[in-house]
N, C-alpha and C. Protein backbone atom coordinates (compact mmCIF):
# COMPACT_ATOMS: atom_id res chain seq x y z
N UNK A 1 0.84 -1.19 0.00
CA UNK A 1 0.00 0.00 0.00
C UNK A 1 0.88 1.24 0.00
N UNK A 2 0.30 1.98 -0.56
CA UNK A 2 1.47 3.63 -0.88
C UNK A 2 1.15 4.17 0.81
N UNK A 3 2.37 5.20 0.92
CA UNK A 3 2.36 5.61 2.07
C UNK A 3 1.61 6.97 1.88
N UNK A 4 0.75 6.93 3.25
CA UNK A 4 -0.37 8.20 2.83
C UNK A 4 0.64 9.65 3.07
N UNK A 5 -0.19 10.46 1.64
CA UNK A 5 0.76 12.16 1.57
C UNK A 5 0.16 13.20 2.55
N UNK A 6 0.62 13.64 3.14
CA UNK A 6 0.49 15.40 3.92
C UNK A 6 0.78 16.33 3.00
N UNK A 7 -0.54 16.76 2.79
CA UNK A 7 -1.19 17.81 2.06
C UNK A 7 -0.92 19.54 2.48
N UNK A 8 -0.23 20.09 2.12
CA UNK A 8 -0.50 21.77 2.00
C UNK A 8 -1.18 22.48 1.04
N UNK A 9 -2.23 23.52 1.26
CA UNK A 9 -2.65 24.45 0.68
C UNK A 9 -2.32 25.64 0.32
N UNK A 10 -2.05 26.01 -0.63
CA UNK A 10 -2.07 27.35 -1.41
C UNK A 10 -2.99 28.29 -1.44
N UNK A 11 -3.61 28.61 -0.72
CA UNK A 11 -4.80 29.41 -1.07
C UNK A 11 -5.99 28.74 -0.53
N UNK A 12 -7.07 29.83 -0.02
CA UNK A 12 -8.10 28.93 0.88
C UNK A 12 -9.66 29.46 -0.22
N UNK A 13 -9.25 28.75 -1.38
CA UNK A 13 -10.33 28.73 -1.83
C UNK A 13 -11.67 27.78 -1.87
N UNK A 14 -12.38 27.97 -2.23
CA UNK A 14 -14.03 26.76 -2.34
C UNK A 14 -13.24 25.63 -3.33
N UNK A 15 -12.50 25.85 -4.39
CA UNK A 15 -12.46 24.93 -5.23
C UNK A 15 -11.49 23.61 -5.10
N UNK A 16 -10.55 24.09 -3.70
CA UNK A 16 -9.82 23.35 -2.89
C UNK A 16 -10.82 21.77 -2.44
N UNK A 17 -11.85 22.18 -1.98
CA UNK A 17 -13.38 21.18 -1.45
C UNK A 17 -12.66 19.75 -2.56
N UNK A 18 -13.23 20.23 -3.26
CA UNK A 18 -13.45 19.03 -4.53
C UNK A 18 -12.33 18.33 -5.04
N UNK A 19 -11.34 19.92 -5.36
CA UNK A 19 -9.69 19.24 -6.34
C UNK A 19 -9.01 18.61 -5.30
N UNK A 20 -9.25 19.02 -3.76
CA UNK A 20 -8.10 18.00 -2.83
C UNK A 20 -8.67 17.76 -1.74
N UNK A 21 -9.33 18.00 -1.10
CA UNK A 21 -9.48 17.74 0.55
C UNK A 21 -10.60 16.66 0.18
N UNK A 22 -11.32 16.46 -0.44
CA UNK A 22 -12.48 15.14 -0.25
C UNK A 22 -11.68 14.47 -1.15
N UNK A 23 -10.68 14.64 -2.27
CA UNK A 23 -10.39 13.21 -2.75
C UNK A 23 -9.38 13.06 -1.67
N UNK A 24 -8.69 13.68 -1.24
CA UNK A 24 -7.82 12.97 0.22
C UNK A 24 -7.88 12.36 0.92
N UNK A 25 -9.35 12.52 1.23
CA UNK A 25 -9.50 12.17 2.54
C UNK A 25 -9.96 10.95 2.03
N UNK A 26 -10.59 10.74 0.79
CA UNK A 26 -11.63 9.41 0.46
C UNK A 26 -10.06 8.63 0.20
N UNK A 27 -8.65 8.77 -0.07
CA UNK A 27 -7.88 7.83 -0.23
C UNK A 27 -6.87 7.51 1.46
N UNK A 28 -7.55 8.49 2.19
CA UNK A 28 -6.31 8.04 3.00
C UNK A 28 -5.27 9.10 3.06
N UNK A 29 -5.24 10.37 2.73
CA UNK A 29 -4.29 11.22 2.70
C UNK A 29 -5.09 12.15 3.48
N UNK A 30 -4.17 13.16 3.84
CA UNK A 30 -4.83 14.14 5.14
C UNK A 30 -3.37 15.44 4.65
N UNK A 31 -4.69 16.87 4.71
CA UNK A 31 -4.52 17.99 4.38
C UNK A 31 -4.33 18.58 5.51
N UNK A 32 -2.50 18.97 5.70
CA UNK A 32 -2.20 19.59 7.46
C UNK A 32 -2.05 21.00 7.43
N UNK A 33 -1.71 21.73 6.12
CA UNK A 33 -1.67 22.54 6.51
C UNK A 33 -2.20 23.58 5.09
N UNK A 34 -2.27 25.07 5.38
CA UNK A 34 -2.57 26.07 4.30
C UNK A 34 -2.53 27.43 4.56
N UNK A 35 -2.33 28.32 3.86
CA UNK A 35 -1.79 29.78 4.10
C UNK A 35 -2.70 30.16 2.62
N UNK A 36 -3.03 31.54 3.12
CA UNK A 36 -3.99 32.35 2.10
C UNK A 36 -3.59 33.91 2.12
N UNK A 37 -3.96 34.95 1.77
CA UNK A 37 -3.43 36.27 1.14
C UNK A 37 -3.90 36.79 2.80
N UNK A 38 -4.88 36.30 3.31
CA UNK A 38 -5.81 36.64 4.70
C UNK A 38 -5.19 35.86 5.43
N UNK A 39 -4.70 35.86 6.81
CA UNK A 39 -4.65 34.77 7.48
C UNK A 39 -6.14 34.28 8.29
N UNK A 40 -6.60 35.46 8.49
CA UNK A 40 -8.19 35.29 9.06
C UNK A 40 -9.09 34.61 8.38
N UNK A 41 -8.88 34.74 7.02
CA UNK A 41 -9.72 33.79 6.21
C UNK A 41 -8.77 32.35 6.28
N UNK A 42 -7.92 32.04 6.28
CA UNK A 42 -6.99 30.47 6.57
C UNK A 42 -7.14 30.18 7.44
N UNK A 43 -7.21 31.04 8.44
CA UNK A 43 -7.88 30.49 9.86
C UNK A 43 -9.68 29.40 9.49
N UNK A 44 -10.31 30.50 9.02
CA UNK A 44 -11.60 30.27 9.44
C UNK A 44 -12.06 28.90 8.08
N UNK A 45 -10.95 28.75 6.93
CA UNK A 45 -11.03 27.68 6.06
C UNK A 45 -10.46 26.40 7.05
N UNK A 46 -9.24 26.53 7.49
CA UNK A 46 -8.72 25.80 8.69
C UNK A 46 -9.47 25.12 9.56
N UNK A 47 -10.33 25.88 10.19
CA UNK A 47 -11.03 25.39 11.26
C UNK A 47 -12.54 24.20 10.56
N UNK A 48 -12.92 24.59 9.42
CA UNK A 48 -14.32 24.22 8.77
C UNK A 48 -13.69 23.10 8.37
N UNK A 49 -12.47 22.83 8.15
CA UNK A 49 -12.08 21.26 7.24
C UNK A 49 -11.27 20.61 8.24
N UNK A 50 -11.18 21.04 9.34
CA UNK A 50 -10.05 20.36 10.19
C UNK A 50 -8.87 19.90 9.63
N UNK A 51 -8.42 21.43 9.46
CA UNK A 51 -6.37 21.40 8.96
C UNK A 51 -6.21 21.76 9.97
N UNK A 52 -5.31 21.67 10.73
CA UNK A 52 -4.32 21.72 11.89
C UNK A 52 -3.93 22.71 11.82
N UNK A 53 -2.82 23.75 10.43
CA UNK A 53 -1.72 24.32 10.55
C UNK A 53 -2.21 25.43 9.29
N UNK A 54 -2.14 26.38 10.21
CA UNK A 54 -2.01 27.87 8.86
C UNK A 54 -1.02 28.57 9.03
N UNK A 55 -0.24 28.70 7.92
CA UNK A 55 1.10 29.78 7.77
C UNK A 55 0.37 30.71 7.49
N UNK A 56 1.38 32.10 7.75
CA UNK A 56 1.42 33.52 7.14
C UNK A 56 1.60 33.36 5.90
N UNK A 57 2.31 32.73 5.00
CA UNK A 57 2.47 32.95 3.35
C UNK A 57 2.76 31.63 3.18
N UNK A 58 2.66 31.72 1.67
CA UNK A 58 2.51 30.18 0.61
C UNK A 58 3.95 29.75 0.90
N UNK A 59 5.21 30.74 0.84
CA UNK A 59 6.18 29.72 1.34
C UNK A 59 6.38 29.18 1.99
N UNK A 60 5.60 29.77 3.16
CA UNK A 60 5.94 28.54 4.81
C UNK A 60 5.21 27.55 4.55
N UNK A 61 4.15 27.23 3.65
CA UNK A 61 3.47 25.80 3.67
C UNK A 61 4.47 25.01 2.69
N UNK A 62 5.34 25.92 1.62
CA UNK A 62 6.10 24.73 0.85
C UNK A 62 7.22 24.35 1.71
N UNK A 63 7.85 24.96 2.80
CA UNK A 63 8.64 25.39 3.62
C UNK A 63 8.46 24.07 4.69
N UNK A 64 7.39 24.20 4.89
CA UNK A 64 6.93 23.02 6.14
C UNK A 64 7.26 21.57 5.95
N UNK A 65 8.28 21.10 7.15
CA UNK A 65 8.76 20.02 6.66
C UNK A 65 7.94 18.80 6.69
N UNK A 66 6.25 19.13 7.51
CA UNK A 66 5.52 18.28 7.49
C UNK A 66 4.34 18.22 5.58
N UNK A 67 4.73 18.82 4.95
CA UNK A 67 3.97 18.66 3.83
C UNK A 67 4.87 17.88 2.93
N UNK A 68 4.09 16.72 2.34
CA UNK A 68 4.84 16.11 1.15
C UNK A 68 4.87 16.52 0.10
N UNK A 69 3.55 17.39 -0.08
CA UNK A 69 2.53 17.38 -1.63
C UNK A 69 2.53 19.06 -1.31
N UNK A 70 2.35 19.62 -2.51
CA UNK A 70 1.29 21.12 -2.24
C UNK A 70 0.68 21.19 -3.30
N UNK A 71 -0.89 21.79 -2.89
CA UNK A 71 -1.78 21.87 -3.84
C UNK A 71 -1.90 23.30 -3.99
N UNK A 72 -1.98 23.62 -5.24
CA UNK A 72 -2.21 25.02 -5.55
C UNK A 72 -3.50 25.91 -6.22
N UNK A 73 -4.80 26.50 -5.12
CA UNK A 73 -5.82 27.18 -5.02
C UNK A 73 -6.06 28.12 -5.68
N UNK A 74 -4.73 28.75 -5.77
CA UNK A 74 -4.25 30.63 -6.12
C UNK A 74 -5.59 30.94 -7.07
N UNK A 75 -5.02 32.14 -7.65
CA UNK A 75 -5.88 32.56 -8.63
C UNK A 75 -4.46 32.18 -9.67
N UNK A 76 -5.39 32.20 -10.94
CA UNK A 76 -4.27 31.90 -12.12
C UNK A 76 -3.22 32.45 -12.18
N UNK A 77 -3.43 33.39 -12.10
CA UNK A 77 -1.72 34.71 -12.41
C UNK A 77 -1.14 34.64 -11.33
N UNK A 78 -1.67 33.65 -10.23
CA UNK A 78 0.12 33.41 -9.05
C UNK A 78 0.35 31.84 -9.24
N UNK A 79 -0.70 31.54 -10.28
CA UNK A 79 -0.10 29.50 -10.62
C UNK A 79 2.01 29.06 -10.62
N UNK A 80 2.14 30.16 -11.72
CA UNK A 80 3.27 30.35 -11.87
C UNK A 80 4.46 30.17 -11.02
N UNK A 81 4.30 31.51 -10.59
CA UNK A 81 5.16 31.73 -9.13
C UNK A 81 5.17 30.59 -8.40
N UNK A 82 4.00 29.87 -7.70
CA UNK A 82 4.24 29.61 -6.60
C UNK A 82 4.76 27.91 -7.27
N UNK A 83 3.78 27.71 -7.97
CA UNK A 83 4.22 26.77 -8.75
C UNK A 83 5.52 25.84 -8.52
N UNK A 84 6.33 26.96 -9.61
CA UNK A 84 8.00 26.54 -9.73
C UNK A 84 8.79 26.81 -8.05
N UNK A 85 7.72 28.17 -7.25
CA UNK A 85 8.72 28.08 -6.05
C UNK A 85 8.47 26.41 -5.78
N UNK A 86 7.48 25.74 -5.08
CA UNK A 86 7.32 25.00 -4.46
C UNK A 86 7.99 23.89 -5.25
N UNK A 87 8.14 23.51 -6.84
CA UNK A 87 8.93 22.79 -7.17
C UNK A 87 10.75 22.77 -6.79
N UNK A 88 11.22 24.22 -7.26
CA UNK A 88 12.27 24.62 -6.72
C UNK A 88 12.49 24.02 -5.10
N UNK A 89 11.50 23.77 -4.51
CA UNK A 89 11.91 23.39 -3.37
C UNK A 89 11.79 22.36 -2.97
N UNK A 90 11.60 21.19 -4.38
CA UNK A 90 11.26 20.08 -3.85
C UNK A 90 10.45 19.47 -3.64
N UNK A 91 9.08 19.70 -3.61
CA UNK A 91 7.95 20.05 -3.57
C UNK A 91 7.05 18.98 -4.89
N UNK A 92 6.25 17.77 -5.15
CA UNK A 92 5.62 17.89 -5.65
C UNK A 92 4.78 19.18 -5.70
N UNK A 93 4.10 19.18 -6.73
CA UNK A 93 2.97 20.10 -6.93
C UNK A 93 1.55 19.37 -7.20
N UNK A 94 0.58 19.40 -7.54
CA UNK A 94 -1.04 19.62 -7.75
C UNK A 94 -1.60 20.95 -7.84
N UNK A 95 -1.41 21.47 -9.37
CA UNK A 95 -2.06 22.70 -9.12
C UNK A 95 -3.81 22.76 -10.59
N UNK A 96 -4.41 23.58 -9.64
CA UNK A 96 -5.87 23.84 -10.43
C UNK A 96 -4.93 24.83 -11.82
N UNK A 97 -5.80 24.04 -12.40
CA UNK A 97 -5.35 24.74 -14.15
C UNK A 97 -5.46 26.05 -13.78
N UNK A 98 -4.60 26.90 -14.95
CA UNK A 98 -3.72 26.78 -15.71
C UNK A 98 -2.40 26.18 -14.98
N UNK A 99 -1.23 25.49 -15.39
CA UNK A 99 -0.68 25.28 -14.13
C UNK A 99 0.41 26.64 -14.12
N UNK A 100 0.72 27.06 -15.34
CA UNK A 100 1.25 28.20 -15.73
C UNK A 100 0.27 29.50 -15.99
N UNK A 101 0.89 30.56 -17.22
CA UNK A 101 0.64 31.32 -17.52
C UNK A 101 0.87 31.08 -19.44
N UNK A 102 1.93 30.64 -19.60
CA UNK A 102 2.80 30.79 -21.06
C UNK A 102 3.64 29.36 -21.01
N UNK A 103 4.10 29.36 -22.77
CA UNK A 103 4.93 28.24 -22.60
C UNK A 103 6.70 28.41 -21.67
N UNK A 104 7.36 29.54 -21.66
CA UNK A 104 7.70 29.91 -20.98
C UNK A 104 8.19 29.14 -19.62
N UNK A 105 7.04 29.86 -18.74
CA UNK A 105 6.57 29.09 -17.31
C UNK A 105 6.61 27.75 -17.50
N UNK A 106 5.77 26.61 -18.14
CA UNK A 106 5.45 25.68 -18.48
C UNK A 106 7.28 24.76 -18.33
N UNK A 107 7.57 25.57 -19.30
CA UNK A 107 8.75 24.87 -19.04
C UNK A 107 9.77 25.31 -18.09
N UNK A 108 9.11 25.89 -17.32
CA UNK A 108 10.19 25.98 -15.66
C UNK A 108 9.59 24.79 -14.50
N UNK A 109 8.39 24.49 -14.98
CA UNK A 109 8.04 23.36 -14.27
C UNK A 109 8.55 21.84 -14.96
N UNK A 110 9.26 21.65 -16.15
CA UNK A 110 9.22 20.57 -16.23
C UNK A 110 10.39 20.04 -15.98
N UNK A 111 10.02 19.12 -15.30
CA UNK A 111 11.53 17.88 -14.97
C UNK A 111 12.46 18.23 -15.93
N UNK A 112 13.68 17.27 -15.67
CA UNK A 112 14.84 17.59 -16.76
C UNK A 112 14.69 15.99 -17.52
N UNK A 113 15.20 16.48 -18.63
CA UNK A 113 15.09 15.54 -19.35
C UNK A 113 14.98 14.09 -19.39
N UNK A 114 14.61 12.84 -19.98
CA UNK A 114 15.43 11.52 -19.19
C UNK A 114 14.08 10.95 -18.73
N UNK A 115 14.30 10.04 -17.82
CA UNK A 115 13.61 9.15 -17.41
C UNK A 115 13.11 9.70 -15.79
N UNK A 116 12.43 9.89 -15.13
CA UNK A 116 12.22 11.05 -13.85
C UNK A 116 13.05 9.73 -12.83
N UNK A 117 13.51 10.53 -11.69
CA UNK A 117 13.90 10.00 -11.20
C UNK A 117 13.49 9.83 -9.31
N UNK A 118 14.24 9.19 -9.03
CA UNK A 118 13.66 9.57 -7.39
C UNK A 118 14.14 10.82 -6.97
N UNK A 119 13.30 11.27 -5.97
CA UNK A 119 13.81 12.73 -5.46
C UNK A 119 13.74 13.96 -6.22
N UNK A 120 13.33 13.67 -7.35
CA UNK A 120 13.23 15.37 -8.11
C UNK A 120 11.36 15.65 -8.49
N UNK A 121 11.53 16.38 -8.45
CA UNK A 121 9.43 17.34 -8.00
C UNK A 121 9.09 16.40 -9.35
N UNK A 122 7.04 17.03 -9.22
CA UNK A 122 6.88 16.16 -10.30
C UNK A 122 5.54 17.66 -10.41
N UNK A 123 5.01 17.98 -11.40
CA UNK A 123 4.03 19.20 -11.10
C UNK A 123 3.13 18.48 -11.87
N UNK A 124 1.57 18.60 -11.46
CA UNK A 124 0.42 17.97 -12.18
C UNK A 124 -1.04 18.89 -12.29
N UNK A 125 -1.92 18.77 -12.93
CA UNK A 125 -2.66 19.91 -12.77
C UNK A 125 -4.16 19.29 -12.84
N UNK A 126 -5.14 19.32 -12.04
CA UNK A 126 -6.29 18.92 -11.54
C UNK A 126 -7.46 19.16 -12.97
N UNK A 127 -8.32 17.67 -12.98
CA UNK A 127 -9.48 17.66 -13.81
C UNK A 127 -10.86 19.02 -13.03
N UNK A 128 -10.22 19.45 -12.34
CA UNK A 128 -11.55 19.97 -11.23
C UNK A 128 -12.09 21.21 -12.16
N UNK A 129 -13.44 21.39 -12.79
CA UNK A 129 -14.45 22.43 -13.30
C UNK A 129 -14.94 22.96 -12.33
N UNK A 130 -15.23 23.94 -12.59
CA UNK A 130 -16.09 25.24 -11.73
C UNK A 130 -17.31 24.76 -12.48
């Protein structure tokens, strides 16, 4: 059996519900932590889904040595950014489309060439419709 992932959030949006916290939870994975532009609003998303842990900013959740995964909420035009940070750091990703902006971006998220290997990020981007 795969070993279950610890989940961080990007952003405390509604569309988070669907793209990660109920398929998580229906496999066995559990969402610990999330940081939003508000902390008052991460608080009060926090408390309604029972996450444990809200940072001040999106880096301390890629930052957090308890997250395996980070899922990314943002609005489109910070997909980017936070994106490649959280890859840059190691970081799978899961982000709600677009996962970029341009081809550009696109290719700051992708692996290096070759066959993927252990230990290097992997970025993926959610079937989830509004």
């Amino acid at each position: 059996m795969t070993e279950s992932l610890r989940i961080g959030i990007l952003g405390a949006a509604r569309i988070a519900d669907e793209g990660i916290i109920v398929p998580a939870r229906t496999l066995g994975h559990e969402v610990v932590a999330v940081a939003a532009r508000d902390r008052t609003r991460a608080e009060a998303f926090a408390a309604e889904r029972g996450i444990a842990t809200v940072h001040d900013t999106y880096a301390d959740v890629i930052a957090d040595p308890d997250v395996d995964l980070v899922y990314s909420a943002l609005v489109n035009s910070l997909h980017a950014r936070w994106n490649i940070a959280a890859l840059q750091a190691g970081q799978d990703v899961l982000s709600e489309k677009p996962l970029t902006s341009n081809a550009d971006e696109a290719r700051a998220c992708a692996p290096p060439p070759g066959p993927h290997r252990a230990g290097s990020s992997r970025a993926s981007t959610t079937g989830t419709t509004r």
